[in-house]
PDB file of N, CA and C in Angstrom:
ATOM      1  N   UNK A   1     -10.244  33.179  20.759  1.00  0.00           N
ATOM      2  CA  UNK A   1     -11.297  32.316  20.262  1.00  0.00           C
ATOM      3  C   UNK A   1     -11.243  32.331  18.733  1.00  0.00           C
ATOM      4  N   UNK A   2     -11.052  31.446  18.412  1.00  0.00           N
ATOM      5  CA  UNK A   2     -11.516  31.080  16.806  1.00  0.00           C
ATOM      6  C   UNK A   2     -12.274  31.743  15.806  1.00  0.00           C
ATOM      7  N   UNK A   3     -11.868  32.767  15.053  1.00  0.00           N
ATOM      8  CA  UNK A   3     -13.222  33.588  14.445  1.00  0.00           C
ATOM      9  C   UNK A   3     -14.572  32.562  14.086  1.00  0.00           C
ATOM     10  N   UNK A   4     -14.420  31.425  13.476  1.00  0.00           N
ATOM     11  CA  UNK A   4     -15.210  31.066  13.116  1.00  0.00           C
ATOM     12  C   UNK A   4     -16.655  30.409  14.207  1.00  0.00           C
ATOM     13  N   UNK A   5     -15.661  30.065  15.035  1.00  0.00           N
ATOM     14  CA  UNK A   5     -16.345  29.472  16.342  1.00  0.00           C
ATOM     15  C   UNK A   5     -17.209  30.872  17.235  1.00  0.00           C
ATOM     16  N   UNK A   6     -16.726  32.214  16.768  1.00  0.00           N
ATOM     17  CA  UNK A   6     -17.515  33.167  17.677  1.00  0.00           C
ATOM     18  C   UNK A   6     -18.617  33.892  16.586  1.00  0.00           C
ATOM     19  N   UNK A   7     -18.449  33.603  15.085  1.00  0.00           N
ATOM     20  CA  UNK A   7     -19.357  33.533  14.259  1.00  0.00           C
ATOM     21  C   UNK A   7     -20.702  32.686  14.423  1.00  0.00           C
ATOM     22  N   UNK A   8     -20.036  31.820  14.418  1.00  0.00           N
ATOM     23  CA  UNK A   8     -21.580  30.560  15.196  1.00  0.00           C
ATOM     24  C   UNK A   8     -22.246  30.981  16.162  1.00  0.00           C
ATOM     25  N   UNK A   9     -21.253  31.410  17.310  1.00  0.00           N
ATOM     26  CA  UNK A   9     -22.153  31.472  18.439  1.00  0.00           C
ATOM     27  C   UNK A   9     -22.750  32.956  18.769  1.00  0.00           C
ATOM     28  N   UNK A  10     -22.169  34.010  17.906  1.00  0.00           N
ATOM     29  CA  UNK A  10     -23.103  35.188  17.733  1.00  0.00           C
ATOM     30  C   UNK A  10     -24.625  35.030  16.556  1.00  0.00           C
ATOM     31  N   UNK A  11     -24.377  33.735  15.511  1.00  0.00           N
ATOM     32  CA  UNK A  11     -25.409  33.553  14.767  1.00  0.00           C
ATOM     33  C   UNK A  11     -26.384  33.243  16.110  1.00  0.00           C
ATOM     34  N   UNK A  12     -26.270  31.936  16.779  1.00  0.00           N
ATOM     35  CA  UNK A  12     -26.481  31.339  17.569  1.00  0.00           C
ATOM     36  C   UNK A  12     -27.770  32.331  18.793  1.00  0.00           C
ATOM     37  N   UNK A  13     -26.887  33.265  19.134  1.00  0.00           N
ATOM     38  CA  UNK A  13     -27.639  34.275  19.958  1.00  0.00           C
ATOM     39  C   UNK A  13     -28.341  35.282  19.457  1.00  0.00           C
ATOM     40  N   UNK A  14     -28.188  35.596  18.195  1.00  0.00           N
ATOM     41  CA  UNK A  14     -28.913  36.415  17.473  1.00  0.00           C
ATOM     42  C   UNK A  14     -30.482  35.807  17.418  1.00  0.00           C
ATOM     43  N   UNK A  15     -30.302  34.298  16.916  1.00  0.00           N
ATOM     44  CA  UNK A  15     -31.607  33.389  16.642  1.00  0.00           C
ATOM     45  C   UNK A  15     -32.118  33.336  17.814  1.00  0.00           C
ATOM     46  N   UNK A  16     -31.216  33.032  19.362  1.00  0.00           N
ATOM     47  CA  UNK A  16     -32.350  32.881  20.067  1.00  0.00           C
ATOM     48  C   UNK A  16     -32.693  34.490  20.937  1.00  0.00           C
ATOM     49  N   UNK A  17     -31.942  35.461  20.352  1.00  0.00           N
ATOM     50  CA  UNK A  17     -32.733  37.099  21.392  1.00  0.00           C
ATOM     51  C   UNK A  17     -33.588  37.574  20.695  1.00  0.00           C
ATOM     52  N   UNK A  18     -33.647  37.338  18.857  1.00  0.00           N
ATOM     53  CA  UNK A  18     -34.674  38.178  18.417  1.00  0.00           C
ATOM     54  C   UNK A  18     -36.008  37.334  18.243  1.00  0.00           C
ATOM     55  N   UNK A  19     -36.012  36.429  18.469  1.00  0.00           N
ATOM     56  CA  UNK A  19     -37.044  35.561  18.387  1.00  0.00           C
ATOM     57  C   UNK A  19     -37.431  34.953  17.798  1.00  0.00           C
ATOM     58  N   UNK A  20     -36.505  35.032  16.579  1.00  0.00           N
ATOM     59  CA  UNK A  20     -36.420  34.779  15.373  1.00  0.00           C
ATOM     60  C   UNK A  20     -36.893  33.489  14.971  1.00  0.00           C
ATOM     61  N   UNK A  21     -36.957  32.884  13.642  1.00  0.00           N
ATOM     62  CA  UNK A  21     -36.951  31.563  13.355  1.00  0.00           C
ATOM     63  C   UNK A  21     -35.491  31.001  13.126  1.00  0.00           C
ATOM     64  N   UNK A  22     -35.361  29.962  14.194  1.00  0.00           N
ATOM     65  CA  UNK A  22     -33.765  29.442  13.536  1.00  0.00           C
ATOM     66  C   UNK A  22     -34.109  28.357  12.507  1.00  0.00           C
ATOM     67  N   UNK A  23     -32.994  28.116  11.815  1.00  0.00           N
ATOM     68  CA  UNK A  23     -32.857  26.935  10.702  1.00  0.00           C
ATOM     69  C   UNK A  23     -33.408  25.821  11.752  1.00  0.00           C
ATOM     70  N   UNK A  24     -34.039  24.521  10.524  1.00  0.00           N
ATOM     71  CA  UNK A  24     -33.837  23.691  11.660  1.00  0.00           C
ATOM     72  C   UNK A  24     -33.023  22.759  11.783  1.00  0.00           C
ATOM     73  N   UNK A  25     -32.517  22.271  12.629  1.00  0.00           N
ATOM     74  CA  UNK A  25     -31.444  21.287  12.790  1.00  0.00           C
ATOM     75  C   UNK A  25     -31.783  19.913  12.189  1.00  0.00           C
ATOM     76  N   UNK A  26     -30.518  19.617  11.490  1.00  0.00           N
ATOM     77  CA  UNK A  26     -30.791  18.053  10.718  1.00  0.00           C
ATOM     78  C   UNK A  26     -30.524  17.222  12.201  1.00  0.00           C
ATOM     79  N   UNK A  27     -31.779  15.761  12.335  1.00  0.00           N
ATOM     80  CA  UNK A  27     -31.570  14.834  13.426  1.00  0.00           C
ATOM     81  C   UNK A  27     -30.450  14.048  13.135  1.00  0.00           C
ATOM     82  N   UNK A  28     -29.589  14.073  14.655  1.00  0.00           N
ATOM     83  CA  UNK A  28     -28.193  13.140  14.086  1.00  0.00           C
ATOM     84  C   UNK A  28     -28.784  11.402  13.659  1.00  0.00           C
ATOM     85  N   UNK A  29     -27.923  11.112  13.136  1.00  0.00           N
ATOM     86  CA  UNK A  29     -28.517   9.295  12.723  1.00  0.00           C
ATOM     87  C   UNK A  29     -28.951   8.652  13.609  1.00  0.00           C
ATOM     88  N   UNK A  30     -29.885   7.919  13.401  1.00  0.00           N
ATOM     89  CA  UNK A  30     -30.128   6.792  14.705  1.00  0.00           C
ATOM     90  C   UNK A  30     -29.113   5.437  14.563  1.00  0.00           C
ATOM     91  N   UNK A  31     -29.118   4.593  15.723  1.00  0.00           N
ATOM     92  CA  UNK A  31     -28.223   3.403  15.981  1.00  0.00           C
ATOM     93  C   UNK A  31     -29.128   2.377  15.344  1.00  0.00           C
ATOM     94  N   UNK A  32     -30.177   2.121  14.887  1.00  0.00           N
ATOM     95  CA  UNK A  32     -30.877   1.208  14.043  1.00  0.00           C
ATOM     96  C   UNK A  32     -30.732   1.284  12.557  1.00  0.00           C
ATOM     97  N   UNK A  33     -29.664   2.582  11.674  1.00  0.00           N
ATOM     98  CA  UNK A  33     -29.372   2.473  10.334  1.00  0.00           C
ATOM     99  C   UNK A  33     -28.584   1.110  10.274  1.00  0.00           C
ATOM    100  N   UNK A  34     -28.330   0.825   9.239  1.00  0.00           N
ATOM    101  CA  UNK A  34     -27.118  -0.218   8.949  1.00  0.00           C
ATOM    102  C   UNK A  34     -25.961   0.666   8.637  1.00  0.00           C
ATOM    103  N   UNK A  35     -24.922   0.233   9.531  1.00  0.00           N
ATOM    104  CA  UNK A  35     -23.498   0.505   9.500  1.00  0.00           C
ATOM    105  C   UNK A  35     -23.146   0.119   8.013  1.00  0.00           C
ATOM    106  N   UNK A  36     -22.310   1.006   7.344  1.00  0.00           N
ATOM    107  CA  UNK A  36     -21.678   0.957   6.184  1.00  0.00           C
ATOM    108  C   UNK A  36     -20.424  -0.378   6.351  1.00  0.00           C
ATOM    109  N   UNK A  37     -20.405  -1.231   5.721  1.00  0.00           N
ATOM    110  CA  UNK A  37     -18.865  -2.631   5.659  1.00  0.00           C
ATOM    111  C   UNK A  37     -18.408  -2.564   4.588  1.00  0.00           C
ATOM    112  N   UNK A  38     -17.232  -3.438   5.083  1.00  0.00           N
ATOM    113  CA  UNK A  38     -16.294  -3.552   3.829  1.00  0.00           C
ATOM    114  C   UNK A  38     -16.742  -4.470   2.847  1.00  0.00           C
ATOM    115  N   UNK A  39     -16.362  -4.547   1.552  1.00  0.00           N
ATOM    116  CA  UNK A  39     -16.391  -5.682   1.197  1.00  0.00           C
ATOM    117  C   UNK A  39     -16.042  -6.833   1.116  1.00  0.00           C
ATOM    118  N   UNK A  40     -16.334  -8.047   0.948  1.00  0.00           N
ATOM    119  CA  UNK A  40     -15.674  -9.563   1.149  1.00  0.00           C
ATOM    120  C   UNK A  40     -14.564  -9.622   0.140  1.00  0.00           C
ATOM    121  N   UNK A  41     -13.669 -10.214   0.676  1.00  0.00           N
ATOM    122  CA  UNK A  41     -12.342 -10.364   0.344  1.00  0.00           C
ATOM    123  C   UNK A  41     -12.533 -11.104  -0.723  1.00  0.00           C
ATOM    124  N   UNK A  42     -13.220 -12.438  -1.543  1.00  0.00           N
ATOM    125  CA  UNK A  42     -13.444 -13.086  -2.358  1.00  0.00           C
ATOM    126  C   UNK A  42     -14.318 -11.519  -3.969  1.00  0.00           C
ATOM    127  N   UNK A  43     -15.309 -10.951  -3.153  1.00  0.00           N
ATOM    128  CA  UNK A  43     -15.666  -9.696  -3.895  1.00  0.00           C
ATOM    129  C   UNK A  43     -14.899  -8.957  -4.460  1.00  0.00           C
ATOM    130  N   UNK A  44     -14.019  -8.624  -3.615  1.00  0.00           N
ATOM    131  CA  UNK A  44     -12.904  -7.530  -4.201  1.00  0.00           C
ATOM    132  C   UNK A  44     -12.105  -8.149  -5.480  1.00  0.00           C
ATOM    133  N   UNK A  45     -11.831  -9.239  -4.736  1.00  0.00           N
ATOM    134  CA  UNK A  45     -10.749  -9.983  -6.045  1.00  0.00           C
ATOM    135  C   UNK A  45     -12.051 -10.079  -7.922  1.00  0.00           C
ATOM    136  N   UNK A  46     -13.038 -10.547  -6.752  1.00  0.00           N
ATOM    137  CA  UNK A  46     -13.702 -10.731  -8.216  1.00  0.00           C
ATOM    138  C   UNK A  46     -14.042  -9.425  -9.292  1.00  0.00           C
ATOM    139  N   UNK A  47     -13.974  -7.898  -8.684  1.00  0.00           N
ATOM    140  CA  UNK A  47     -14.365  -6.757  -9.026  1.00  0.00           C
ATOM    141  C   UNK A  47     -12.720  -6.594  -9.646  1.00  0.00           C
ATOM    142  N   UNK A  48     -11.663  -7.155  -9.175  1.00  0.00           N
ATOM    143  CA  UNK A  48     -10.452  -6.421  -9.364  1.00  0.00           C
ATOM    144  C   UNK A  48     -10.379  -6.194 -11.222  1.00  0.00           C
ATOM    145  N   UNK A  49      -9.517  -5.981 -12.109  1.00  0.00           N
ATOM    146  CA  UNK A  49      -9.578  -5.703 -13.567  1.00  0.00           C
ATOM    147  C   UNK A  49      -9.783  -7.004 -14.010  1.00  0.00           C
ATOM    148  N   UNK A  50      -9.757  -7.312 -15.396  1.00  0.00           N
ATOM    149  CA  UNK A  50      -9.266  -8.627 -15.757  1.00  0.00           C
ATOM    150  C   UNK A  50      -8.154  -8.866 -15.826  1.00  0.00           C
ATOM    151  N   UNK A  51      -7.155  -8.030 -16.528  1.00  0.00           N
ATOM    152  CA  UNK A  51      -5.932  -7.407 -16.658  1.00  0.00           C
ATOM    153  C   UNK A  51      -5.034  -8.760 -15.461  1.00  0.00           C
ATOM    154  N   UNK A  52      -5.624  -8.137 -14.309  1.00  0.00           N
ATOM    155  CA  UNK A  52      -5.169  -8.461 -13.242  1.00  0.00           C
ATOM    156  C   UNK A  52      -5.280 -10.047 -12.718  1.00  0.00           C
ATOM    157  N   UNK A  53      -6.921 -10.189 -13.172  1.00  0.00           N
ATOM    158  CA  UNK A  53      -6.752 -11.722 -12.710  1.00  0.00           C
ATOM    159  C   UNK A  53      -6.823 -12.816 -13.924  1.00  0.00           C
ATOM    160  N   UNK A  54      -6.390 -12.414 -15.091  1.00  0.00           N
ATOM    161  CA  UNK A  54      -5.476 -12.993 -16.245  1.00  0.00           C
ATOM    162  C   UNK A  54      -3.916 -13.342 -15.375  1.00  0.00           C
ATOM    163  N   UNK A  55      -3.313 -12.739 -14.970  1.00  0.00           N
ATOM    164  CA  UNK A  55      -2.549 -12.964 -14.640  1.00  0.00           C
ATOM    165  C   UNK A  55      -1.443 -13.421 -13.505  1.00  0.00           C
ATOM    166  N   UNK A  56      -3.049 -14.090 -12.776  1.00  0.00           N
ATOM    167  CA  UNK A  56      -2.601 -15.251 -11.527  1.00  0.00           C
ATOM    168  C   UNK A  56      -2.751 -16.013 -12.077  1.00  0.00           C
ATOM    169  N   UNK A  57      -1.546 -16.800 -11.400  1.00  0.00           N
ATOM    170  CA  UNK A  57      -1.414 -18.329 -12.096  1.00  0.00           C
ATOM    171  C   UNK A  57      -0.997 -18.846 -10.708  1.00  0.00           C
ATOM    172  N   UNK A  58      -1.288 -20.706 -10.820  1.00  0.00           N
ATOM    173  CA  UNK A  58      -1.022 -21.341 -10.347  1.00  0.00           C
ATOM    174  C   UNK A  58       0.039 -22.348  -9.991  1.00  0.00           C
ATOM    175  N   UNK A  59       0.599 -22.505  -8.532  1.00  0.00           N
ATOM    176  CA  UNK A  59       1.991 -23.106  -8.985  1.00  0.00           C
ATOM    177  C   UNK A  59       1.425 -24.812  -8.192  1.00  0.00           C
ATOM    178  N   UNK A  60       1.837 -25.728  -8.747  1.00  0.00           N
ATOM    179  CA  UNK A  60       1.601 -27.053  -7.966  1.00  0.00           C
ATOM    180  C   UNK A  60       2.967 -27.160  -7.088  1.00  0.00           C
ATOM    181  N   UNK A  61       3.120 -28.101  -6.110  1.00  0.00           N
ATOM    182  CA  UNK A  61       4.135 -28.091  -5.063  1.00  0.00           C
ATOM    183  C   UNK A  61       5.266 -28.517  -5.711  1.00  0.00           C
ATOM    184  N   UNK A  62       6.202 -28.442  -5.398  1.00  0.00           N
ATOM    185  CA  UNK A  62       7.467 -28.851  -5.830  1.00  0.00           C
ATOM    186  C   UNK A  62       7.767 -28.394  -7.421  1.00  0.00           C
ATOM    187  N   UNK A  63       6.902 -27.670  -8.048  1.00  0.00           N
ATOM    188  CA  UNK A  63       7.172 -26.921  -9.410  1.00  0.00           C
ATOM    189  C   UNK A  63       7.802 -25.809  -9.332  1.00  0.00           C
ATOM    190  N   UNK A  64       8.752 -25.604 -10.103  1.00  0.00           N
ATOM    191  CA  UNK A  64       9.549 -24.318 -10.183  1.00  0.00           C
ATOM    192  C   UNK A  64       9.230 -23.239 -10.686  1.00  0.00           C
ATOM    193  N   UNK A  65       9.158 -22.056 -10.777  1.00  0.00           N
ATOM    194  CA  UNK A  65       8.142 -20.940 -11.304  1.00  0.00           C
ATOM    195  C   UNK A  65       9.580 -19.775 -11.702  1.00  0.00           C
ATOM    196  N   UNK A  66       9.751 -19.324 -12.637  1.00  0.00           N
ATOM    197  CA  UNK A  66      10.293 -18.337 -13.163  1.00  0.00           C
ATOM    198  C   UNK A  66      10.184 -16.703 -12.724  1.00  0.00           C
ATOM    199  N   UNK A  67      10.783 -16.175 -11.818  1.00  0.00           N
ATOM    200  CA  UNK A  67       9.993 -14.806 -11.283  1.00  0.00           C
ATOM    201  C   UNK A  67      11.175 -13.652 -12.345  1.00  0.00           C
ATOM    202  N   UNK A  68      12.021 -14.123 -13.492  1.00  0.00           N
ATOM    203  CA  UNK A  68      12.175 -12.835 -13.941  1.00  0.00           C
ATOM    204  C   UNK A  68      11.751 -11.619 -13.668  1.00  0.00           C
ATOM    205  N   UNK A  69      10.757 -11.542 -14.356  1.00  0.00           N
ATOM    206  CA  UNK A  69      10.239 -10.079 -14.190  1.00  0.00           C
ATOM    207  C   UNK A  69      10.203  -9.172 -13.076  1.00  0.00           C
ATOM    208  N   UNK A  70      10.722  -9.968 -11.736  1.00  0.00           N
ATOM    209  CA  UNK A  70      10.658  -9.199 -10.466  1.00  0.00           C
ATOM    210  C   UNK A  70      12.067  -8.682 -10.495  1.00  0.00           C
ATOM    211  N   UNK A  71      13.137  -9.566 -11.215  1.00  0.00           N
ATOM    212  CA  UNK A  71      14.430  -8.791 -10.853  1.00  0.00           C
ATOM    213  C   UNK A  71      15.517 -10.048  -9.962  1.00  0.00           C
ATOM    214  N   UNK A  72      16.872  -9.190 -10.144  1.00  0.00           N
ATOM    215  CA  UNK A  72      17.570 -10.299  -9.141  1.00  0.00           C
ATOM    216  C   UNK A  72      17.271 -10.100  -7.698  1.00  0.00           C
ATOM    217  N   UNK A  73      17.458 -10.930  -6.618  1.00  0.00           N
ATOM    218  CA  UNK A  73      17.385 -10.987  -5.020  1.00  0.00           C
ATOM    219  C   UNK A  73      18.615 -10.156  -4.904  1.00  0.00           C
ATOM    220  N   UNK A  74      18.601  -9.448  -3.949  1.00  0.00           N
ATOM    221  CA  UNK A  74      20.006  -8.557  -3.161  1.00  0.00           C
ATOM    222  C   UNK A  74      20.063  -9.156  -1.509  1.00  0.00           C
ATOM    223  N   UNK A  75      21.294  -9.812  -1.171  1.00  0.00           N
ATOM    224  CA  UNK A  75      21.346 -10.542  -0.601  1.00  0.00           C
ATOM    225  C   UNK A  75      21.786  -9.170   0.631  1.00  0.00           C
ATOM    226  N   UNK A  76      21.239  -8.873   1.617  1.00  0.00           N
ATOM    227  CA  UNK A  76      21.483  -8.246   2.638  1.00  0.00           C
ATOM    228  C   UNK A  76      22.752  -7.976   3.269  1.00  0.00           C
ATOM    229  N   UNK A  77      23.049  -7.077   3.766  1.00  0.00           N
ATOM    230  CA  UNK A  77      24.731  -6.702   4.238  1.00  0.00           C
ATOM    231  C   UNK A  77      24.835  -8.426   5.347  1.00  0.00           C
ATOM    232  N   UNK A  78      23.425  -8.567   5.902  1.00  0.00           N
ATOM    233  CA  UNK A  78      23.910  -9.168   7.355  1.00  0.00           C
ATOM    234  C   UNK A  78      24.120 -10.932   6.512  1.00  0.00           C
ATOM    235  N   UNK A  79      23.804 -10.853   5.436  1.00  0.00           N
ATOM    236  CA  UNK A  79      23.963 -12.278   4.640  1.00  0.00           C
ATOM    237  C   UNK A  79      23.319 -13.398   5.171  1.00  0.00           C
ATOM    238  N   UNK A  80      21.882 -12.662   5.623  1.00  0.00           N
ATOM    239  CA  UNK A  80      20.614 -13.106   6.006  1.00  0.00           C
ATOM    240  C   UNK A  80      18.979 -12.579   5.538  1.00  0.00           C
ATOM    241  N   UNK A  81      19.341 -11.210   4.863  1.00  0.00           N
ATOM    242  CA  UNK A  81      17.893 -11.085   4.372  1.00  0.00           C
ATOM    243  C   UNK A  81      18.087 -10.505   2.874  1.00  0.00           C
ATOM    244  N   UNK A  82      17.077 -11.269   2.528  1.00  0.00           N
ATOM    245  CA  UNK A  82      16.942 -10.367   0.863  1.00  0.00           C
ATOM    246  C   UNK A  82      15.898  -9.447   0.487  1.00  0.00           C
ATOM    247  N   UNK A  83      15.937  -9.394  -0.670  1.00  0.00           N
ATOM    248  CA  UNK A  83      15.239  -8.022  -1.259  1.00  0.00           C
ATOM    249  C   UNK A  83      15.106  -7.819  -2.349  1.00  0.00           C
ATOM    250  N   UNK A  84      14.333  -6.857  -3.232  1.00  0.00           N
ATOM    251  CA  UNK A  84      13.908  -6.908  -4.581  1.00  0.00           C
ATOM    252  C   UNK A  84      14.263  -5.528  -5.081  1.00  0.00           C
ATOM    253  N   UNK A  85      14.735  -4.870  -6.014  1.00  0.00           N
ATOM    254  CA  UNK A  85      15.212  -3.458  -6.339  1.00  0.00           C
ATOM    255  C   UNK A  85      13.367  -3.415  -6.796  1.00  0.00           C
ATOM    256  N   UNK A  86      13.228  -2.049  -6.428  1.00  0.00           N
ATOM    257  CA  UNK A  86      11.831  -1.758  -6.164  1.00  0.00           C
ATOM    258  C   UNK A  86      11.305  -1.398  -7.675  1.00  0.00           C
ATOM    259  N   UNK A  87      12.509  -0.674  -8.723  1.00  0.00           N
ATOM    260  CA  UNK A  87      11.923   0.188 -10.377  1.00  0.00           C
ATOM    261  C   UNK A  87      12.642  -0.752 -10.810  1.00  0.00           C
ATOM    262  N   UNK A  88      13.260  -2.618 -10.748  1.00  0.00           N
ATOM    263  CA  UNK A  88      13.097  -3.364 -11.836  1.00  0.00           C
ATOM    264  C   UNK A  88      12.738  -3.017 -12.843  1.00  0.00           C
ATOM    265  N   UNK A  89      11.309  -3.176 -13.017  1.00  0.00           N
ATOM    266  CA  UNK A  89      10.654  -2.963 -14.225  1.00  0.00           C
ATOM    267  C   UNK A  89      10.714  -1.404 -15.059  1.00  0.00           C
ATOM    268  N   UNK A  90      10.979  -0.965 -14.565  1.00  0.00           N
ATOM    269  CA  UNK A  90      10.815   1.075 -14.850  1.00  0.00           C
ATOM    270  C   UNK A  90      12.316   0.837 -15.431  1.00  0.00           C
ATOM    271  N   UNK A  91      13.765  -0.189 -15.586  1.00  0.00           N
ATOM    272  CA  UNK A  91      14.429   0.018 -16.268  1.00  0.00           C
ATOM    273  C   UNK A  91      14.804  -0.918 -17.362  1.00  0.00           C
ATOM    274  N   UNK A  92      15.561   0.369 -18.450  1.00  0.00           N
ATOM    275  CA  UNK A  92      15.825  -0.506 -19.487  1.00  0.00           C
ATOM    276  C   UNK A  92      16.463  -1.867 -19.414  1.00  0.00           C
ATOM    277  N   UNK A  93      16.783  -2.416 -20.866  1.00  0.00           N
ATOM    278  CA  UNK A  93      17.460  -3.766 -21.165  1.00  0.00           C
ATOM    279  C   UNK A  93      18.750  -3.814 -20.485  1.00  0.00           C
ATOM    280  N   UNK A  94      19.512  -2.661 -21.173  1.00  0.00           N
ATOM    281  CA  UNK A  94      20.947  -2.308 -21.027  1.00  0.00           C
ATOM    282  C   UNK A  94      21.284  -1.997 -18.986  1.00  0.00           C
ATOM    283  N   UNK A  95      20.440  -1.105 -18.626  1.00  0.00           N
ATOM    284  CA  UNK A  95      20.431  -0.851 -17.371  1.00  0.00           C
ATOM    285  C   UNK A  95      20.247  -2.355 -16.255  1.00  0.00           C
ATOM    286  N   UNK A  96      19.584  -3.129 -16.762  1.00  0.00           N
ATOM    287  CA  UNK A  96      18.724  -3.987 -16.161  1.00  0.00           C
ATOM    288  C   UNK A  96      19.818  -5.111 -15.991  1.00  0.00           C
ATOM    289  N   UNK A  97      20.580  -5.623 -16.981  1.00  0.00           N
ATOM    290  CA  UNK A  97      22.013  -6.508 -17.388  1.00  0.00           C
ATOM    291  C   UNK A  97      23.122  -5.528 -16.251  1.00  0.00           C
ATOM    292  N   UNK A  98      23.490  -4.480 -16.664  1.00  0.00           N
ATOM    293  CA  UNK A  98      24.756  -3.694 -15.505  1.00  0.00           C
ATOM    294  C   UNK A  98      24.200  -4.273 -14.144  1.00  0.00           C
ATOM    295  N   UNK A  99      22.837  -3.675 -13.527  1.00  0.00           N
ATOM    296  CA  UNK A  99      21.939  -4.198 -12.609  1.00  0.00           C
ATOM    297  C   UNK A  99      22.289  -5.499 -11.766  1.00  0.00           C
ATOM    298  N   UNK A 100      21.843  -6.707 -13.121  1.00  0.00           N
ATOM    299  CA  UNK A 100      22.432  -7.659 -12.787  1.00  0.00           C
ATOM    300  C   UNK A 100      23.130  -8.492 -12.254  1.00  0.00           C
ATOM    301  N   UNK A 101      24.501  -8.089 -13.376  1.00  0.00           N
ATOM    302  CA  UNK A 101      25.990  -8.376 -13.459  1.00  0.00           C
ATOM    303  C   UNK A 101      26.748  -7.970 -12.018  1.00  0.00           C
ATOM    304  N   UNK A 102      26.456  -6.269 -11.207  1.00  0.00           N
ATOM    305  CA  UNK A 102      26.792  -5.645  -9.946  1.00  0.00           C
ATOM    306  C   UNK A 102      26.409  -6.773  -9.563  1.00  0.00           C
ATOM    307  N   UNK A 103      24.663  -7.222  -8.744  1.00  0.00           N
ATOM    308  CA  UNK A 103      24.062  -7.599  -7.928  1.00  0.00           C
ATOM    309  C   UNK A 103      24.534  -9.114  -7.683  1.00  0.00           C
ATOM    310  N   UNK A 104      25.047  -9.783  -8.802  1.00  0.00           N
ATOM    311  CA  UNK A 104      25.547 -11.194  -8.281  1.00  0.00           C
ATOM    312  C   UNK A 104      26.687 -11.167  -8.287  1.00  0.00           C
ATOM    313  N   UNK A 105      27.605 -10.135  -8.351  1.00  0.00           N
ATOM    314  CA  UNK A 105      28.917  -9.441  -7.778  1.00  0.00           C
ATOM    315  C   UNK A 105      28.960  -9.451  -6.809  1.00  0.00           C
ATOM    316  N   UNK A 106      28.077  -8.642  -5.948  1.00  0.00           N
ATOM    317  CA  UNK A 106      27.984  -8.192  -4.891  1.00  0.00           C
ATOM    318  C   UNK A 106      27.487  -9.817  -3.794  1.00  0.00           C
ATOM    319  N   UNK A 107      26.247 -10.065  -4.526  1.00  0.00           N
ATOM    320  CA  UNK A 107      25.680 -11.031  -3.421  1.00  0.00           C
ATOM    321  C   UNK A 107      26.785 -12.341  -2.808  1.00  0.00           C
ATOM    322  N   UNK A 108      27.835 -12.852  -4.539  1.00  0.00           N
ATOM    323  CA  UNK A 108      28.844 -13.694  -3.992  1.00  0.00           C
ATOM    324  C   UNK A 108      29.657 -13.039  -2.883  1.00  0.00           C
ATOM    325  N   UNK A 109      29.932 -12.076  -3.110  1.00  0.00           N
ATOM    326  CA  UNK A 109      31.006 -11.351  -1.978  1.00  0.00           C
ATOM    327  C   UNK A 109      30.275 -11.719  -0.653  1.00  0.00           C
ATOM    328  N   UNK A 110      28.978 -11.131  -0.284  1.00  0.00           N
ATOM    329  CA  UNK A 110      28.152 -11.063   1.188  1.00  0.00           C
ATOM    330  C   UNK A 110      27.921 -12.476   1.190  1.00  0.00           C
ATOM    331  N   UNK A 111      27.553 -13.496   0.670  1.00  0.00           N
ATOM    332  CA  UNK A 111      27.599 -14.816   0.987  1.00  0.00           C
ATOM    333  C   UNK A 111      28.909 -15.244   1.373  1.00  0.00           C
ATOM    334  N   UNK A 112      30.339 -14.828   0.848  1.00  0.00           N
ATOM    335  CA  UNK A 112      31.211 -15.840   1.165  1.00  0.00           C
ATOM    336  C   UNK A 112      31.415 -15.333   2.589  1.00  0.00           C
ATOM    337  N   UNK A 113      31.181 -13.871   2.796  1.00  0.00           N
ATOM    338  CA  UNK A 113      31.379 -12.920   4.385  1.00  0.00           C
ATOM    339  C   UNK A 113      30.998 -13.945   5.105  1.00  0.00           C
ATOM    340  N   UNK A 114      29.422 -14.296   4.849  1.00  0.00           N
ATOM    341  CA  UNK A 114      27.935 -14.763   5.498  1.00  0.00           C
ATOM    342  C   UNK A 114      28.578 -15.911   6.032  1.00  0.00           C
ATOM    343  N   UNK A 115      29.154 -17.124   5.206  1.00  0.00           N
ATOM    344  CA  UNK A 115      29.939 -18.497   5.133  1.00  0.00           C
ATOM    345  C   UNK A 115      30.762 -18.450   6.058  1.00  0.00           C
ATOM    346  N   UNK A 116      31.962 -17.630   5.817  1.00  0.00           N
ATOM    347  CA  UNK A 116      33.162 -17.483   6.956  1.00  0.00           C
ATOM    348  C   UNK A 116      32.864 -16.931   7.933  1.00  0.00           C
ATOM    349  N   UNK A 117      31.638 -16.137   8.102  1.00  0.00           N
ATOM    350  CA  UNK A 117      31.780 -15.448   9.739  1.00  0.00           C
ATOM    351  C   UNK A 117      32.365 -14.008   9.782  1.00  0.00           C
ATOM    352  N   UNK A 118      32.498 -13.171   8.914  1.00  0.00           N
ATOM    353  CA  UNK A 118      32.903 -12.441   8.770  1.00  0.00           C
ATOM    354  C   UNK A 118      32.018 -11.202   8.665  1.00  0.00           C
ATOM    355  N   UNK A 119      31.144 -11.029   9.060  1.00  0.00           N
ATOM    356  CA  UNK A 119      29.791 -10.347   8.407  1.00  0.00           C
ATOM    357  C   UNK A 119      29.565  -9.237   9.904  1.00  0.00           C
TER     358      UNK A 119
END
């Protein structure tokens, strides 16, 4: 048995053989409190930093949008799914160009696989 669990229940019997006064027990909650919720999804955004919502922007349809800053796409071995190098940003100038230069190395190679059937 659990020391702690035979601690309780010798407190337990102590309170009720000597006649003692026991503590009194806190009442568990009733089902008429209000349940704690989340907040609304429109809320959150509005609480989020400014930082943050400075820097949604809007794209209209057929406009082209610049995603630099995410990095090049890495075109998947199966020359069907892509992907984003995850510390982009965490590297330098110099690192970021080598980065690059590999990754559309690489992606022509798995596309021409992808093309011929070779994959």
């Amino acid at each position: 048995m659990n020391i702690l669990v035979a601690l309780a229940m010798a407190s337990v019997a102590t309170c009720v053989s000597d006649g003692a006064m026991c503590p009194p027990v806190e009442p568990a909650p009733t089902a008429a409190a209000d349940p704690l919720s989340l907040p609304a999804p429109w809320d959150a955004v509005a609480s989020s930093s400014t930082a943050t919502a400075q820097s949604v922007q809007s794209v209209a349809i057929g406009e082209r949008k610049a995603l630099e800053h995410l990095g090049p796409m890495v075109l998947g071995r199966d020359g069907r799914s892509y992907s984003r190098i995850k510390n982009w940003a965490a590297m330098g100038a110099a690192e970021q160009n080598r980065t690059r230069r590999v990754i559309l190395r690489r992606n022509a190679a798995r596309a021409k696989k992808a093309h011929t059937g070779t994959v």
